[in-house]
C-alpha atoms as a PDB file:
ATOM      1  CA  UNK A   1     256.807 101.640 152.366  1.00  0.00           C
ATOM      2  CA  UNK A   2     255.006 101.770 155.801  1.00  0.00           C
ATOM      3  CA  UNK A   3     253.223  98.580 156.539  1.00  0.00           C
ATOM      4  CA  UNK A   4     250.302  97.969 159.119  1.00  0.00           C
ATOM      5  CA  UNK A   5     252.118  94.838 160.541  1.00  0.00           C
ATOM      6  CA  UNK A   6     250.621  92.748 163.137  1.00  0.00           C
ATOM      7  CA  UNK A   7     251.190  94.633 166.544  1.00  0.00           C
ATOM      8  CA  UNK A   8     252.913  91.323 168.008  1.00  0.00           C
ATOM      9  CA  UNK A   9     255.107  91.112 164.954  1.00  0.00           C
ATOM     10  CA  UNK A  10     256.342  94.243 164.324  1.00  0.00           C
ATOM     11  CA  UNK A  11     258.714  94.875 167.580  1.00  0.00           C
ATOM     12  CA  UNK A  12     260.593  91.135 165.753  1.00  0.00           C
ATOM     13  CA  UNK A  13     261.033  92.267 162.197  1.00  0.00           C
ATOM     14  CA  UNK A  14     263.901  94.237 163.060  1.00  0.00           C
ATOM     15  CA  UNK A  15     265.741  91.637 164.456  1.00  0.00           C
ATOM     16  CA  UNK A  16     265.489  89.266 161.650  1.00  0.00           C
ATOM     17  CA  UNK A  17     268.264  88.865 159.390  1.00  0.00           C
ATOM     18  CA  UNK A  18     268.181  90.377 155.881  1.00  0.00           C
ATOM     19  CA  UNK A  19     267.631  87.354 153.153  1.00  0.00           C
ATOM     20  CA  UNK A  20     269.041  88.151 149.993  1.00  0.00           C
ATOM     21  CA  UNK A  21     269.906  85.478 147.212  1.00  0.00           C
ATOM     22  CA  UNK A  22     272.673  87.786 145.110  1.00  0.00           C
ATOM     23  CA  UNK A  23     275.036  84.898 146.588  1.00  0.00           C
ATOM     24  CA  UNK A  24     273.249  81.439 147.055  1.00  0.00           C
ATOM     25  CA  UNK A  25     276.123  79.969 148.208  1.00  0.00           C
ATOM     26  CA  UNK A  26     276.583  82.636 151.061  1.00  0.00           C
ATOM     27  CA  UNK A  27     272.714  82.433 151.822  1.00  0.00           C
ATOM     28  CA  UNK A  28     272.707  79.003 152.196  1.00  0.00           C
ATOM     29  CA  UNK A  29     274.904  79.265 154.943  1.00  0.00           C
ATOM     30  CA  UNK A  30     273.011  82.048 156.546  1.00  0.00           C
ATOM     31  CA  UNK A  31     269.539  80.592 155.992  1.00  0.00           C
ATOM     32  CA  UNK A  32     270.850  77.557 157.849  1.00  0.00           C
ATOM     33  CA  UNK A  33     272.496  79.317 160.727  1.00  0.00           C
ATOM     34  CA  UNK A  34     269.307  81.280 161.269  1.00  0.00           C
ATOM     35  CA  UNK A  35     267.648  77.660 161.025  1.00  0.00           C
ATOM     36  CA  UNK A  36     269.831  76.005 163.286  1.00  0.00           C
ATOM     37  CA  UNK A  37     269.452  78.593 166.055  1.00  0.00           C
ATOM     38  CA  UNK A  38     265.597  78.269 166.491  1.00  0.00           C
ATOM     39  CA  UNK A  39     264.558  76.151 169.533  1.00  0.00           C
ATOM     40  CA  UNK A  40     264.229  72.546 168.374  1.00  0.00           C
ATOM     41  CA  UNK A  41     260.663  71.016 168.453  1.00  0.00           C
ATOM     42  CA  UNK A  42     259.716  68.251 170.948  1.00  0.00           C
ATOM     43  CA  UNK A  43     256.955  65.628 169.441  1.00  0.00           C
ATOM     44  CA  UNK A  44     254.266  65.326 171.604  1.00  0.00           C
ATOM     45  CA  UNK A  45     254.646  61.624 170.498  1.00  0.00           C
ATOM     46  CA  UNK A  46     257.844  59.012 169.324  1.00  0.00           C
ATOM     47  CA  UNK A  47     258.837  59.644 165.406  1.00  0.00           C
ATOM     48  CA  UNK A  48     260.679  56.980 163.972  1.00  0.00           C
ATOM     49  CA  UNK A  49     263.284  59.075 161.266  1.00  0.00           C
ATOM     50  CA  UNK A  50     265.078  57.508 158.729  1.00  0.00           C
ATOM     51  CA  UNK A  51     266.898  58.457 155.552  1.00  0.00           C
ATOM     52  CA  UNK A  52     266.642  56.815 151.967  1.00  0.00           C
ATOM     53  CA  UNK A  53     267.726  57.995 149.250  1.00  0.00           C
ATOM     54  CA  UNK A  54     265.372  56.739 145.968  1.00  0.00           C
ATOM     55  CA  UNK A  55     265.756  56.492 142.128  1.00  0.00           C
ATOM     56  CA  UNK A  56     266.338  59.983 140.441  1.00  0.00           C
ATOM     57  CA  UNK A  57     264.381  61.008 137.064  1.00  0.00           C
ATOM     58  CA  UNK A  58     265.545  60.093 133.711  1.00  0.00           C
ATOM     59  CA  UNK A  59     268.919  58.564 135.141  1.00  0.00           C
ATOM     60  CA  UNK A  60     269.809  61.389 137.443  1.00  0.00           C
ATOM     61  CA  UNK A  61     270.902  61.298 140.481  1.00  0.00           C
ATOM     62  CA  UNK A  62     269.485  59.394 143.394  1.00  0.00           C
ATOM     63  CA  UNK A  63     267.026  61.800 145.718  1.00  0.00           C
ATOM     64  CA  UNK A  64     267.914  61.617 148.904  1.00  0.00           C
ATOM     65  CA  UNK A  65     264.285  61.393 151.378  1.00  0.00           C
ATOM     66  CA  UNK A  66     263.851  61.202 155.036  1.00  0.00           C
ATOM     67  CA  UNK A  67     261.017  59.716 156.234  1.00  0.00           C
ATOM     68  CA  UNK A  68     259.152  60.198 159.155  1.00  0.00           C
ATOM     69  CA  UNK A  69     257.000  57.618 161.003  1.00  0.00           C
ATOM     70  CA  UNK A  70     254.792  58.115 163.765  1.00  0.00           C
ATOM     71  CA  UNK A  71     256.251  55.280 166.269  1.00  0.00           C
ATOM     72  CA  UNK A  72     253.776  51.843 167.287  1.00  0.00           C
ATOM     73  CA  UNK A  73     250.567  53.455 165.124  1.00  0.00           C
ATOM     74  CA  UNK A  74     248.093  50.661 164.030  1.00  0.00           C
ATOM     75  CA  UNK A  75     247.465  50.241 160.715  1.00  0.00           C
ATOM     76  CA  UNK A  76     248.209  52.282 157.636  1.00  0.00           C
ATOM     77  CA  UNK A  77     248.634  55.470 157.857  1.00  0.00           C
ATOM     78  CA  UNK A  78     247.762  58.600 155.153  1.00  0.00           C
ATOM     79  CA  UNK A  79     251.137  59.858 153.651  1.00  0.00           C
ATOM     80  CA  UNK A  80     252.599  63.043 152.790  1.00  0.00           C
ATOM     81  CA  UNK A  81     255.288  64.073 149.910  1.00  0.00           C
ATOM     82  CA  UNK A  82     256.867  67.277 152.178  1.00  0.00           C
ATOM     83  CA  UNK A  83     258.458  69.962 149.994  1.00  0.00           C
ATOM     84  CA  UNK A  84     260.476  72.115 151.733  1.00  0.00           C
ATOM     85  CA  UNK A  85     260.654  76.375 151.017  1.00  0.00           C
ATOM     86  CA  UNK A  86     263.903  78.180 149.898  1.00  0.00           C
ATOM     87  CA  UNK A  87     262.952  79.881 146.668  1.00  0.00           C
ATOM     88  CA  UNK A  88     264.206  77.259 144.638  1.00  0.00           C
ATOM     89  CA  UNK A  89     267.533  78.169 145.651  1.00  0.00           C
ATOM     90  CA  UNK A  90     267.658  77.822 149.492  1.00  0.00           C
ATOM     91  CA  UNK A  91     266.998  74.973 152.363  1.00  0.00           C
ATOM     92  CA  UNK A  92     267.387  71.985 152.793  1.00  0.00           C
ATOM     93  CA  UNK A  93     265.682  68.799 154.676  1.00  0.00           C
ATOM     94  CA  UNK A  94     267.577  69.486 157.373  1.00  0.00           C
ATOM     95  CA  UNK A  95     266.976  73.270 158.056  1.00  0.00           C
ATOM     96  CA  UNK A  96     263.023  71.792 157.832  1.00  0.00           C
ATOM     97  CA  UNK A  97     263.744  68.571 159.921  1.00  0.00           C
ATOM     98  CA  UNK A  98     260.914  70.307 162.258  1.00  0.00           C
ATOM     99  CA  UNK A  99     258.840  71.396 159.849  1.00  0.00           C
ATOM    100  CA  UNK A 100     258.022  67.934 158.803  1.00  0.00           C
ATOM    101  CA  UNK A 101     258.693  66.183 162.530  1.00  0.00           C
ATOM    102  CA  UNK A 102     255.579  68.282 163.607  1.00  0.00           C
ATOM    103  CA  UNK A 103     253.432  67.016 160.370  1.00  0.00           C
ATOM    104  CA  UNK A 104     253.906  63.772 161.199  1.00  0.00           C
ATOM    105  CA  UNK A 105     253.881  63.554 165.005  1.00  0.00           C
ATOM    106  CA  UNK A 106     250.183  66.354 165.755  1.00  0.00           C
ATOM    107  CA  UNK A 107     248.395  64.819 162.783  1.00  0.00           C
ATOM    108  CA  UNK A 108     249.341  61.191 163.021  1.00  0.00           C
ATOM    109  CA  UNK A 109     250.696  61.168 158.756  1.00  0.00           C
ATOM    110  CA  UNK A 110     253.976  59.292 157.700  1.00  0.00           C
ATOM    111  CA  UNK A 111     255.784  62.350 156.127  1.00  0.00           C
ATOM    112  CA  UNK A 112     258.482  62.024 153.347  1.00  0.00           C
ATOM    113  CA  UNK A 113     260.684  65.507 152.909  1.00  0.00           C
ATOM    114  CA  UNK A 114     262.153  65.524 149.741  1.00  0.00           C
ATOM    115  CA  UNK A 115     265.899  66.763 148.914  1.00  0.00           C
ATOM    116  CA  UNK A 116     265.367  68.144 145.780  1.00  0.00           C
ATOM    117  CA  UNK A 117     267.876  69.780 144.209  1.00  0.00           C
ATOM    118  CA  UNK A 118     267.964  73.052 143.832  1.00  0.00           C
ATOM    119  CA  UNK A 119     268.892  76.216 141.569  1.00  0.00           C
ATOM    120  CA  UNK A 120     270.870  77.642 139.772  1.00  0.00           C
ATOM    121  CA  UNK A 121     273.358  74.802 139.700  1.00  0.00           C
ATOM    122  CA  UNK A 122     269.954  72.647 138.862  1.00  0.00           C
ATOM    123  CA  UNK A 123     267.397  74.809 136.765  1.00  0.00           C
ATOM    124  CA  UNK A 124     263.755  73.366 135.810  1.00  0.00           C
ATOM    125  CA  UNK A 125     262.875  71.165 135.552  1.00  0.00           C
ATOM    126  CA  UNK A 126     265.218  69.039 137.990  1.00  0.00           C
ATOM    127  CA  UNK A 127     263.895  70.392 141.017  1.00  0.00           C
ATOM    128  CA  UNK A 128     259.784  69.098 140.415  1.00  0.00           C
ATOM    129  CA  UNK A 129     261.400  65.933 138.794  1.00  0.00           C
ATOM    130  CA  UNK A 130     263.275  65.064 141.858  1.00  0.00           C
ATOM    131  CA  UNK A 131     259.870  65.850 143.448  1.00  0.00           C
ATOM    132  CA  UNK A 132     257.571  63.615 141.144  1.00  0.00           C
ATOM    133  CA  UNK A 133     260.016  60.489 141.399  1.00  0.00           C
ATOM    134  CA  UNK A 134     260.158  61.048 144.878  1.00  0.00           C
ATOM    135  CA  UNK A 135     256.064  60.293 144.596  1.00  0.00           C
ATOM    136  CA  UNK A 136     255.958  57.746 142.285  1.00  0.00           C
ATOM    137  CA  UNK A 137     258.492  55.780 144.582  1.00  0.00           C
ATOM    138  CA  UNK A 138     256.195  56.675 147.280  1.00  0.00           C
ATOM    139  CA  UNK A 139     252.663  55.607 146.190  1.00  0.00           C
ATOM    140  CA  UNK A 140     254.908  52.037 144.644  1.00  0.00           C
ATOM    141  CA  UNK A 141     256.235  51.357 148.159  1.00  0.00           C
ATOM    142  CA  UNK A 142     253.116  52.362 149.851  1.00  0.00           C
ATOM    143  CA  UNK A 143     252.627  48.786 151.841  1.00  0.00           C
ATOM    144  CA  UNK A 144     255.657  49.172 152.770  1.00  0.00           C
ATOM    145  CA  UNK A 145     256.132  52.858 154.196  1.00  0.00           C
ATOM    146  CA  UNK A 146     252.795  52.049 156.349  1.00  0.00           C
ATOM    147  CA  UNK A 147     250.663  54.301 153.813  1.00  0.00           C
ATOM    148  CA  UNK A 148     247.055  54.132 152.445  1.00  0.00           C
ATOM    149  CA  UNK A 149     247.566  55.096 148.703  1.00  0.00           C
ATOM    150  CA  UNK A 150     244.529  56.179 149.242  1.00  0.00           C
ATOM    151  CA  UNK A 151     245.373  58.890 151.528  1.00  0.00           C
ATOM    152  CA  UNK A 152     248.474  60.391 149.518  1.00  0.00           C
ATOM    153  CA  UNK A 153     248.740  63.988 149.270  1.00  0.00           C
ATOM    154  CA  UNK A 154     251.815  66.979 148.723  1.00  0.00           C
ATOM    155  CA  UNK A 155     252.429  69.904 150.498  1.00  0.00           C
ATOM    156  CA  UNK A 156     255.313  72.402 151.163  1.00  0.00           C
ATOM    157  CA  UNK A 157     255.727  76.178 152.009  1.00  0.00           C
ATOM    158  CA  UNK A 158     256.199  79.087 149.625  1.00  0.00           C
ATOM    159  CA  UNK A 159     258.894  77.475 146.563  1.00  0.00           C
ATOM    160  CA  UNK A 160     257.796  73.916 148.136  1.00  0.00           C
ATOM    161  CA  UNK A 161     254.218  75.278 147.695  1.00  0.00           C
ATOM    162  CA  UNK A 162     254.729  75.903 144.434  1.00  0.00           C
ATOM    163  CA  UNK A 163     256.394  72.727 143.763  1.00  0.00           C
ATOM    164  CA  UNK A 164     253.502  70.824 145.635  1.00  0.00           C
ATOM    165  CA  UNK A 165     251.213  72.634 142.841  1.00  0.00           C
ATOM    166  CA  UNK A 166     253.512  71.366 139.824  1.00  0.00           C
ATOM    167  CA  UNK A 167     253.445  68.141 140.980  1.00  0.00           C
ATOM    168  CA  UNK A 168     249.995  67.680 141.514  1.00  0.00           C
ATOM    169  CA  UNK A 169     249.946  68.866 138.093  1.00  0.00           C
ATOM    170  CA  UNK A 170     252.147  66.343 136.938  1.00  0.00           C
ATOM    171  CA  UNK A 171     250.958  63.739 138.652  1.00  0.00           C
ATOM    172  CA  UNK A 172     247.366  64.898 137.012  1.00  0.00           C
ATOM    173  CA  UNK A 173     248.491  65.203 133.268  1.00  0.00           C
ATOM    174  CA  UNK A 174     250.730  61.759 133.876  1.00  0.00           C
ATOM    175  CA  UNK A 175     247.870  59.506 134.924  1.00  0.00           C
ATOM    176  CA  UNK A 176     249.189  59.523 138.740  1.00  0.00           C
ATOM    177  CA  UNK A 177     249.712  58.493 141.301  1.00  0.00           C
ATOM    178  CA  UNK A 178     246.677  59.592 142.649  1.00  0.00           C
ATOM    179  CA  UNK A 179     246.645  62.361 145.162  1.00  0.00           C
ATOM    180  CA  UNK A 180     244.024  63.279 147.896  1.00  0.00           C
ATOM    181  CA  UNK A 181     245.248  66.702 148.557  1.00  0.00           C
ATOM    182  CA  UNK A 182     247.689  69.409 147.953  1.00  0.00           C
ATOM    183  CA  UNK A 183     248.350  72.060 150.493  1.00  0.00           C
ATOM    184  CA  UNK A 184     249.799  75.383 149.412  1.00  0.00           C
ATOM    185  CA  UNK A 185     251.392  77.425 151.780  1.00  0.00           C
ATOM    186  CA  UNK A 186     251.822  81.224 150.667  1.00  0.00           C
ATOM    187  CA  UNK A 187     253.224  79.690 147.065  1.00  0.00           C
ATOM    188  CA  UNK A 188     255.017  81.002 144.947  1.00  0.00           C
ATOM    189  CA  UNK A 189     253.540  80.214 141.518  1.00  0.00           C
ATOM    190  CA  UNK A 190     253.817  82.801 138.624  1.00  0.00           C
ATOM    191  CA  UNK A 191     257.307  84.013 136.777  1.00  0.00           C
ATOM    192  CA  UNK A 192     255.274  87.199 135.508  1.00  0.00           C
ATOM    193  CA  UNK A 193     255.645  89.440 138.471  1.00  0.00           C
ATOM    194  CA  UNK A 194     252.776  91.159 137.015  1.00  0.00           C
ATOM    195  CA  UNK A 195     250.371  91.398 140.583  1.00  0.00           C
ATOM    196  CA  UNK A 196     249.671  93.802 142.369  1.00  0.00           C
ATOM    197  CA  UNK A 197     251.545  92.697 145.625  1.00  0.00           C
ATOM    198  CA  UNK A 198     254.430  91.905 143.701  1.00  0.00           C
ATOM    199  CA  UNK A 199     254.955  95.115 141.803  1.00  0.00           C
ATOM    200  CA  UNK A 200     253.941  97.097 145.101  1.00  0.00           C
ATOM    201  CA  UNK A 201     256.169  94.757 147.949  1.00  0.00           C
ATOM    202  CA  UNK A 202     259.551  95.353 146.939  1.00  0.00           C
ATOM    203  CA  UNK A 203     261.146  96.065 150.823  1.00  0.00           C
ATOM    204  CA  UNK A 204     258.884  93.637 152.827  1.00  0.00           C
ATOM    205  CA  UNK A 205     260.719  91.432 155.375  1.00  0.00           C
ATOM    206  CA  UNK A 206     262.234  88.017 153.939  1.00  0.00           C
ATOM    207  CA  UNK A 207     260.785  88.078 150.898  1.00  0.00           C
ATOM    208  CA  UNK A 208     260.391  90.754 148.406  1.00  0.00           C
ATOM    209  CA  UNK A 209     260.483  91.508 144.385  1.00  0.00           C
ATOM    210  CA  UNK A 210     264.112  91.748 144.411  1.00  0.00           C
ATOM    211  CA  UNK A 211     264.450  87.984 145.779  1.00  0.00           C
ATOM    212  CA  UNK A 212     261.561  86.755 143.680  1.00  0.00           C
ATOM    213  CA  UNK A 213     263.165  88.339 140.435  1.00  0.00           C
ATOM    214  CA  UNK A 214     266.279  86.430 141.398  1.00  0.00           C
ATOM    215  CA  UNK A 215     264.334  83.298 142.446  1.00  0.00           C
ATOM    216  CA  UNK A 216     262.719  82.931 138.933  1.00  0.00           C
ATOM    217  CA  UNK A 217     266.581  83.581 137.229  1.00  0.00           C
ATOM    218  CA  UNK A 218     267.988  81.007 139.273  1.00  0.00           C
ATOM    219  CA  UNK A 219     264.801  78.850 138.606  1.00  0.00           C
ATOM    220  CA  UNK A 220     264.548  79.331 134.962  1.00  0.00           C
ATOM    221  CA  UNK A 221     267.475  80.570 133.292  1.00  0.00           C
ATOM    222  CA  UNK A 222     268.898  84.320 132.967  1.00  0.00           C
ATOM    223  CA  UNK A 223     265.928  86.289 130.461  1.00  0.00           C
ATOM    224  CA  UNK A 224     263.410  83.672 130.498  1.00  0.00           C
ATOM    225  CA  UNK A 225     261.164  84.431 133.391  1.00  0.00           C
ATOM    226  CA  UNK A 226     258.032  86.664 132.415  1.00  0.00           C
ATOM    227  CA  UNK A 227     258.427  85.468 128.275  1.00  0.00           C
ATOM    228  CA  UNK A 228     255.791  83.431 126.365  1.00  0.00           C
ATOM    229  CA  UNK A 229     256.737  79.699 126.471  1.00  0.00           C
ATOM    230  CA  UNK A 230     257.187  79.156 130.154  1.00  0.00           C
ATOM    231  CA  UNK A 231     256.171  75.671 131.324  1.00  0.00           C
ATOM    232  CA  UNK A 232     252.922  75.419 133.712  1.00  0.00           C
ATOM    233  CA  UNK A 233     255.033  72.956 135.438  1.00  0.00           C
ATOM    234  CA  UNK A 234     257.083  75.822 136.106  1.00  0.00           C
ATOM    235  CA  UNK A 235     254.879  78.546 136.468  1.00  0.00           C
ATOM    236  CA  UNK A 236     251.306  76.776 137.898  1.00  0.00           C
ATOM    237  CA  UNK A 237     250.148  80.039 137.516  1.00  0.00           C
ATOM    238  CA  UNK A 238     250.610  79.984 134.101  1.00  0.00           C
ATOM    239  CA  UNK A 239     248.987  76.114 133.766  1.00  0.00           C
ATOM    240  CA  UNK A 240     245.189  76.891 131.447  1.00  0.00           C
ATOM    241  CA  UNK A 241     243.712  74.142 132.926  1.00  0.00           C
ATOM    242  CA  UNK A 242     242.795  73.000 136.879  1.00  0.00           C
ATOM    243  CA  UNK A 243     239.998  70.418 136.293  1.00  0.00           C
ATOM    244  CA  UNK A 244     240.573  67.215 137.663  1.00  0.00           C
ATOM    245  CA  UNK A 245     243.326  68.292 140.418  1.00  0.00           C
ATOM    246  CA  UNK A 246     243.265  67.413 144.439  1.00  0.00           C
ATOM    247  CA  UNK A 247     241.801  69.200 146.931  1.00  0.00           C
ATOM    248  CA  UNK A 248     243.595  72.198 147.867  1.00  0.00           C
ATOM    249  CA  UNK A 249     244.410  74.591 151.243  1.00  0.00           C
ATOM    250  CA  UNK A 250     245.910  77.622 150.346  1.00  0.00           C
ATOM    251  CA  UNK A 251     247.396  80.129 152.606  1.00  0.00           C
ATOM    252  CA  UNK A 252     248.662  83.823 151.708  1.00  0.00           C
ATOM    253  CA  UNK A 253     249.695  86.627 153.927  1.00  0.00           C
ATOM    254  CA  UNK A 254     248.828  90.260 153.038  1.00  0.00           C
ATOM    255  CA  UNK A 255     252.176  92.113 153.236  1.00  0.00           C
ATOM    256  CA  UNK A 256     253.724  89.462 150.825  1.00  0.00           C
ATOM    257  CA  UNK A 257     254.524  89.724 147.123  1.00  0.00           C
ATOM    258  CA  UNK A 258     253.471  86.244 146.517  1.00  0.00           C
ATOM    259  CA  UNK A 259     249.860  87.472 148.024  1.00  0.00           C
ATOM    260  CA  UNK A 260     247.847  87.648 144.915  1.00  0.00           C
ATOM    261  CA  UNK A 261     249.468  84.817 142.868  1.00  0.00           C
ATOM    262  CA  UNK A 262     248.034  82.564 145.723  1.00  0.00           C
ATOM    263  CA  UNK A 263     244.842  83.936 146.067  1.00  0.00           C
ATOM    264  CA  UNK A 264     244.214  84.503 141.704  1.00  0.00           C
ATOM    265  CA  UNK A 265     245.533  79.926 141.816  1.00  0.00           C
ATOM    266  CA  UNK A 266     242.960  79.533 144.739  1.00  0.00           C
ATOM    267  CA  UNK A 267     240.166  80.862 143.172  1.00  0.00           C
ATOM    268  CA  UNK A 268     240.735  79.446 139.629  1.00  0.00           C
ATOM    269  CA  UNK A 269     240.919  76.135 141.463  1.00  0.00           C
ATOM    270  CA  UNK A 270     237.326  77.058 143.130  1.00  0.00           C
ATOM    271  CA  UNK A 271     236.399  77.870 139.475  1.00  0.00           C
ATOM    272  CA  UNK A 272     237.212  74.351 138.176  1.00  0.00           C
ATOM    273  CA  UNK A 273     235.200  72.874 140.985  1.00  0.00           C
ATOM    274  CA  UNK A 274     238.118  71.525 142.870  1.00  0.00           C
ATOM    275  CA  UNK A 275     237.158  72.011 146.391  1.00  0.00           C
ATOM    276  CA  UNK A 276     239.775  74.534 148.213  1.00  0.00           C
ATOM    277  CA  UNK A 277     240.041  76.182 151.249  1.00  0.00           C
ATOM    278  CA  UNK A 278     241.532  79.594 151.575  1.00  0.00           C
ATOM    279  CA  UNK A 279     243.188  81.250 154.297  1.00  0.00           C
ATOM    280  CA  UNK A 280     244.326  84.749 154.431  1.00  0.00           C
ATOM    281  CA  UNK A 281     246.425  86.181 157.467  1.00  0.00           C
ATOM    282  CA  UNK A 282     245.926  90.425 157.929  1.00  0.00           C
ATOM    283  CA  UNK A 283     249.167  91.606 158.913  1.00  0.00           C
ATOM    284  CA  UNK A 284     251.330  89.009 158.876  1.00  0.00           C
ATOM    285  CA  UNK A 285     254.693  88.958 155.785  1.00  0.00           C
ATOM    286  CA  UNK A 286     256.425  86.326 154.037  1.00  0.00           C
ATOM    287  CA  UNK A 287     257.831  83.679 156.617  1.00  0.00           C
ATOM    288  CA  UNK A 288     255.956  85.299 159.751  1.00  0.00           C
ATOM    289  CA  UNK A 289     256.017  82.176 161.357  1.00  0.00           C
ATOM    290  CA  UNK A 290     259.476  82.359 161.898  1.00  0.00           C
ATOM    291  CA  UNK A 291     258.218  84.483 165.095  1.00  0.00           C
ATOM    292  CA  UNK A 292     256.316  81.383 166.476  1.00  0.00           C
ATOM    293  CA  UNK A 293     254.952  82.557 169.583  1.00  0.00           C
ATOM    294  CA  UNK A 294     252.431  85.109 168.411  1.00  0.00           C
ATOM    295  CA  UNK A 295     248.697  84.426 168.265  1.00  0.00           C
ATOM    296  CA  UNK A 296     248.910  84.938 164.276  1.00  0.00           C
ATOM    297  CA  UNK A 297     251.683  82.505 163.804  1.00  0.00           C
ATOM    298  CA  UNK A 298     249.769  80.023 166.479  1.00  0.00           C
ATOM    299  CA  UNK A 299     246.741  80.518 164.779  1.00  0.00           C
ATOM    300  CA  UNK A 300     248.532  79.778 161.332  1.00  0.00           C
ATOM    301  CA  UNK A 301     249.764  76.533 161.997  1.00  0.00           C
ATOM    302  CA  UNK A 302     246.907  75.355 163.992  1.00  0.00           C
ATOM    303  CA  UNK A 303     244.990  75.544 160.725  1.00  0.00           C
ATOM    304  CA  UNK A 304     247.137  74.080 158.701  1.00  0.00           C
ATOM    305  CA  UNK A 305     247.410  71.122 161.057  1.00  0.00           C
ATOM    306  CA  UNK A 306     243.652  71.174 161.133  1.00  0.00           C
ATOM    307  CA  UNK A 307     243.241  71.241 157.398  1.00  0.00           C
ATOM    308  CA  UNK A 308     245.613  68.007 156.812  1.00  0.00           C
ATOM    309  CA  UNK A 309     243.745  66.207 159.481  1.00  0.00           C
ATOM    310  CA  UNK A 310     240.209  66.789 157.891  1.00  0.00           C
ATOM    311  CA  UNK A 311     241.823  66.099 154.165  1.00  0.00           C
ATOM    312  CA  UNK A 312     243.874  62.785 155.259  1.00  0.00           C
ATOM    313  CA  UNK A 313     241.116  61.148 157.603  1.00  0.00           C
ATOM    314  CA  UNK A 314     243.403  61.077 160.634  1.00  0.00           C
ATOM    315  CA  UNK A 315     242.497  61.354 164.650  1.00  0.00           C
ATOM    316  CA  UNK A 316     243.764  64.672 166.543  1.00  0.00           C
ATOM    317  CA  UNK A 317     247.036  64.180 168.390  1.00  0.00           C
ATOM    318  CA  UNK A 318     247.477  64.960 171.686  1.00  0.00           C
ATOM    319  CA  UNK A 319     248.457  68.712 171.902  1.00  0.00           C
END
């Protein structure tokens, strides 16, 4: 297909490496080449960074969680369970050190990134469990960490969106902890493949029907994605009720296949009066951002950083 691509985006989509997940093991290494080459970012403030690694669910294994701390800030601080992207079967804390280094430095949050593992070596529901312990050890060391439990939330891009959405689910449905926010970031949320993005995107840049048909194998077993049965906690998408969940930002970007899964969750979650912002980018694909400098992807993450420091109460950093 022919698509009507932001004018500052389109001479970079070329140059950006095909992402296929036939091999995880070979895309791994890719994904964190391409990663690894990006300039590093520079906090506008000190970050203190540490590693931890915290009990796993059920007698699993420990998850390993790096924690970052905005450096001599007075008082408590809110907190934020990071997720990190990859389709359930790619990335890495590392490969979105940044990611979460910029959370936590330009709005002033203590940010945890959680190493969940991933897929197909770890199906569902180890992934979200590795997730949900990582919060529950979170809000129980709160005085700790430097956090206000009363300023909790989760948030992650595309997979780690999704994941942010099944654990605010969980944490719903499981009587906590209590969370003040989730933020969705072009999510991926519904095994069907049934919308009309995803039937119609099946050659868009990064991410495309042929990855997301792969991503939900890997995720859920070979022959199970699309069937009746599928866990909410899975699928969010699939989840009958959203009463009673956080606050929500959602984000979706029109020449992606995961386009109308976010924007069906978003309003569903306006429907069950839980109070959600919704941002939708004209022209921009799957992982745009990835081409930083443009006034799209500028204007992307200064709204993101905008809508976690209305939702967590904090003070604008200096820029």
């Amino acid at each position: 297909m022919t698509y009507a691509f932001d004018p500052e985006l389109a001479p970079w989509i070329s140059m950006i490496p095909e992402i296929t997940l036939t091999d995880p093991a070979a895309m791994r290494e890719a994904d964190d080449r391409l990663l690894d080459a990006r300039p590093r970012y520079e906090p506008p403030v000190p970050v203190d960074v540490r590693d931890v690694a915290v009990p796993g669910p059920g007698g699993a294994p420990a998850v390993p969680v790096r924690i970052f701390t905005p450096a001599g800030a007075g008082g408590r601080l809110p907190g934020l369970l990071y997720i990190h992207g990859g389709g359930f079967v790619l990335g890495s804390v590392d490969a979105f050190h940044d990611d979460a280094l910029c959370i936590a430095a330009e709005v002033g949050a203590v940010v945890l990134s959680v190493e969940y593992r991933l897929a197909p070596e770890h199906p569902f529901p180890a992934g979200l469990e590795d997730c949900y312990s990582a919060l529950t050890w979170t809000a129980a060391n709160a005085a700790g960490l430097g956090i206000d439990p009363g300023r909790l939330a989760v948030g992650g891009e595309s997979a780690g969106g999704g994941l942010s959405a099944a654990t605010a689910l969980l944490a719903r449905d499981r009587g906590g902890p209590a969370l003040c926010f989730q933020l969705l970031g072009i999510p991926e949320l519904d095994d069907r493949l049934d919308t009309p993005s995803m039937r119609a995107f099946a050659d868009t840049p990064i991410w495309n029907r042929p990855n997301a048909e792969l991503s939900w194998d890997y995720y859920l077993g070979e022959g199970v994605r699309g069937t009746a049965g599928v866990s909410p906690y899975a699928a969010p998408a699939r989840a009958e009720d959203l009463t009673g969940l956080p606050p929500a930002y959602v984000t979706t970007c029109e020449f992606d296949p995961l386009r109308d899964e976010g924007l069906a969750y978003a309003l569903r979650l306006v429907q069950a009066g839980v109070g959600t912002e919704v941002h939708h980018y004209p022209g921009t694909f799957h992982g745009s951002g990835l081409i930083p400098d443009a006034a799209v992807s500028r204007r992307m993450a200064a709204d993101r950083l905008g809508a976690l420091r209305r939702a967590l109460r904090t003070v604008e950093q200096p820029a």
